[in-house]
Protein backbone atom coordinates (compact mmCIF):
# COMPACT_ATOMS: atom_id res chain seq x y z
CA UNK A 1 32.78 -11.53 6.27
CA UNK A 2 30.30 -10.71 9.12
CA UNK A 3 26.98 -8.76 8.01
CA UNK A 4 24.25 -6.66 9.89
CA UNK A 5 21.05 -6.03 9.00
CA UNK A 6 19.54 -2.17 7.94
CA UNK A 7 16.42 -1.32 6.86
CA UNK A 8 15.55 1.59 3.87
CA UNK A 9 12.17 3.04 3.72
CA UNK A 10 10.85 4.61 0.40
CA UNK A 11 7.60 5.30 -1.00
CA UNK A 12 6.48 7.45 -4.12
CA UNK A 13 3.55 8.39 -5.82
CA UNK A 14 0.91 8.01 -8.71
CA UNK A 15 -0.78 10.63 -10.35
CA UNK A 16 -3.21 8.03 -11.12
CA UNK A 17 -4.13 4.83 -10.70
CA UNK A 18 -2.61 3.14 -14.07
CA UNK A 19 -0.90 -0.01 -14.96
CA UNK A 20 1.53 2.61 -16.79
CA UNK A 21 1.76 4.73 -13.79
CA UNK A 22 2.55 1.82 -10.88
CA UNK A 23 5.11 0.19 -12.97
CA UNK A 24 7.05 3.18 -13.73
CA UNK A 25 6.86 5.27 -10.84
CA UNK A 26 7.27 1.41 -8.74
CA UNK A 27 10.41 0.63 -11.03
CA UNK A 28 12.05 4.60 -10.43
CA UNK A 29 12.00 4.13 -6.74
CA UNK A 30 13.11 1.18 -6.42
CA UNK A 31 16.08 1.90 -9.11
CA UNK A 32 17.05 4.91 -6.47
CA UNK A 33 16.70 2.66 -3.64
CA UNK A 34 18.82 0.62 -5.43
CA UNK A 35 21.35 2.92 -6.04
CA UNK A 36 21.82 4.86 -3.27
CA UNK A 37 22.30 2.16 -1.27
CA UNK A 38 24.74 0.32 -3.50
CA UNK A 39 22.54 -3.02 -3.42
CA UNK A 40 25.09 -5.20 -5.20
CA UNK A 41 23.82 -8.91 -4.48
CA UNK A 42 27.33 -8.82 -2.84
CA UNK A 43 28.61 -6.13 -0.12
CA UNK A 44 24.70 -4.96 -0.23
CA UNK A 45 22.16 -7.50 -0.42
CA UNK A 46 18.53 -7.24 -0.38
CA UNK A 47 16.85 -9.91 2.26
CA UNK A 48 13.42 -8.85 1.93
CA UNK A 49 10.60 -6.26 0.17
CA UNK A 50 7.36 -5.19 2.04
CA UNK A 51 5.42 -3.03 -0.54
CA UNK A 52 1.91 -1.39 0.37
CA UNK A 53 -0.19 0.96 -1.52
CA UNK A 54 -3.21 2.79 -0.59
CA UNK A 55 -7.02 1.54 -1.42
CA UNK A 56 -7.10 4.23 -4.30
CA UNK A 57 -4.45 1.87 -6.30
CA UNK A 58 -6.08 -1.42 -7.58
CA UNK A 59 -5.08 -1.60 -11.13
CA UNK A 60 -1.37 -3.25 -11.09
CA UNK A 61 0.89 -4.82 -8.07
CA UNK A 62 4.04 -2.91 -7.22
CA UNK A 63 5.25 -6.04 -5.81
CA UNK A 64 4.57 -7.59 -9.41
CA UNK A 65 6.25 -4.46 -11.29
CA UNK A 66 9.43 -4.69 -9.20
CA UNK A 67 9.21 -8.72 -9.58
CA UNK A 68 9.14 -8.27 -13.68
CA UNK A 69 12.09 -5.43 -13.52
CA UNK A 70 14.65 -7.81 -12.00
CA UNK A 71 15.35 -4.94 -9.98
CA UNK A 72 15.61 -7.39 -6.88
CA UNK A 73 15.83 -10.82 -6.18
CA UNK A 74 14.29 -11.08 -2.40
CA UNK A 75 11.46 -12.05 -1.12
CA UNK A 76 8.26 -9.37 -1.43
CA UNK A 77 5.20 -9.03 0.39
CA UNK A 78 2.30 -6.64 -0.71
CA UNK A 79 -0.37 -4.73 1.67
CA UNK A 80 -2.98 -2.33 1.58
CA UNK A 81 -1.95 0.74 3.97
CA UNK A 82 -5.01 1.43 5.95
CA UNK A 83 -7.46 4.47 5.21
CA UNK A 84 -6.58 7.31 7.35
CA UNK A 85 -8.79 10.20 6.58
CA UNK A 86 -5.94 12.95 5.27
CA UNK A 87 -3.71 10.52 4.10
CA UNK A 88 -1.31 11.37 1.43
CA UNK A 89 -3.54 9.56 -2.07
CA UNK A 90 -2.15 7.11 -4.59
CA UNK A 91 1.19 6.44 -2.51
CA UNK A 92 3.22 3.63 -2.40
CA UNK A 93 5.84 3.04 0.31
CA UNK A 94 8.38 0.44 0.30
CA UNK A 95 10.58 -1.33 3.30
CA UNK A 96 13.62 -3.21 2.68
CA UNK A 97 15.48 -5.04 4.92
CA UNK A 98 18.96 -5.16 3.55
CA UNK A 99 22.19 -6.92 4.26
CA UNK A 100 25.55 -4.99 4.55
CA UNK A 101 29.20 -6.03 5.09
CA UNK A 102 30.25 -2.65 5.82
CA UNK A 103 29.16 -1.84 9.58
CA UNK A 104 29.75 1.82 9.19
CA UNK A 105 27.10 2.21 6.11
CA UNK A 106 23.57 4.08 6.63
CA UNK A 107 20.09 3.44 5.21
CA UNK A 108 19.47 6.18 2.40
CA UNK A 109 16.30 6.73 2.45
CA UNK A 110 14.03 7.82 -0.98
CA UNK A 111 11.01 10.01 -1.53
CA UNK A 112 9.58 10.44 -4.39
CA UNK A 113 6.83 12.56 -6.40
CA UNK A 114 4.35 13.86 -3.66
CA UNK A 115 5.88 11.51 -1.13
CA UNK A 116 8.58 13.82 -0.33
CA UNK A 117 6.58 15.40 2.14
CA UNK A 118 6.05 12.23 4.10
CA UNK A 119 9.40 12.23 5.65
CA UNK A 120 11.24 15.13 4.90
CA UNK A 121 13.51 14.15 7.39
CA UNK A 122 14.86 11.32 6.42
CA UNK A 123 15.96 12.86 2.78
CA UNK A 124 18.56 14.84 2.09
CA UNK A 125 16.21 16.25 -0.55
């Protein structure tokens, strides 16, 4: 069984910067990541995680969040995004790199909270 290599972009958003609030708006995107893609461990596996936030979030790593869910079991690497005056505040965004067995099958991408406007074009939403 031959597999290529796709990558999904999400990101979300805080409505402020809480342990409470990174862990559970972390956890919700990458549970619809998850499932839209069909990340199985098998026909859909997850090779790797980059997760960056902006400099307004400081109190909890979304790496750490999605670590502690068991959502995934790949490698993850955290970064700050840099600050771009008019940048969308308290985001998170998310890259996977995932592994697929089915050459026909598409990144889904997610958006989530205030991050829908980021890439409206790459939702269906």
């Amino acid at each position: 069984m031959s597999e290529h290599l796709i990558a999904v972009r999400g990101a979300t958003t805080v409505e402020c910067d809480t342990r409470e609030e990174v862990v559970q708006n972390t956890v919700a995107l990458l549970r619809e990541l998850t499932e839209q893609n069909g990340i199985d461990g098998n026909n859909v596996r997850c090779v790797s995680a980059i997760i960056s936030t902006t400099t307004d979030i400081h109190s909890f790593y979304p790496a750490r969040a999605v670590r502690e869910s068991g959502i995934l079991d790949a490698p993850l690497f955290s970064c700050s995004e840099p600050e771009i005056e008019g940048s969308l505040p308290l985001c998170i965004r998310v890259l996977l790199t995932l592994a697929v067995c089915d050459s026909a099958q598409c990144a889904k991408h997610v958006y989530l909270n205030n991050a829908a406007i980021l890439r409206p074009d790459l939702t269906d939403k």
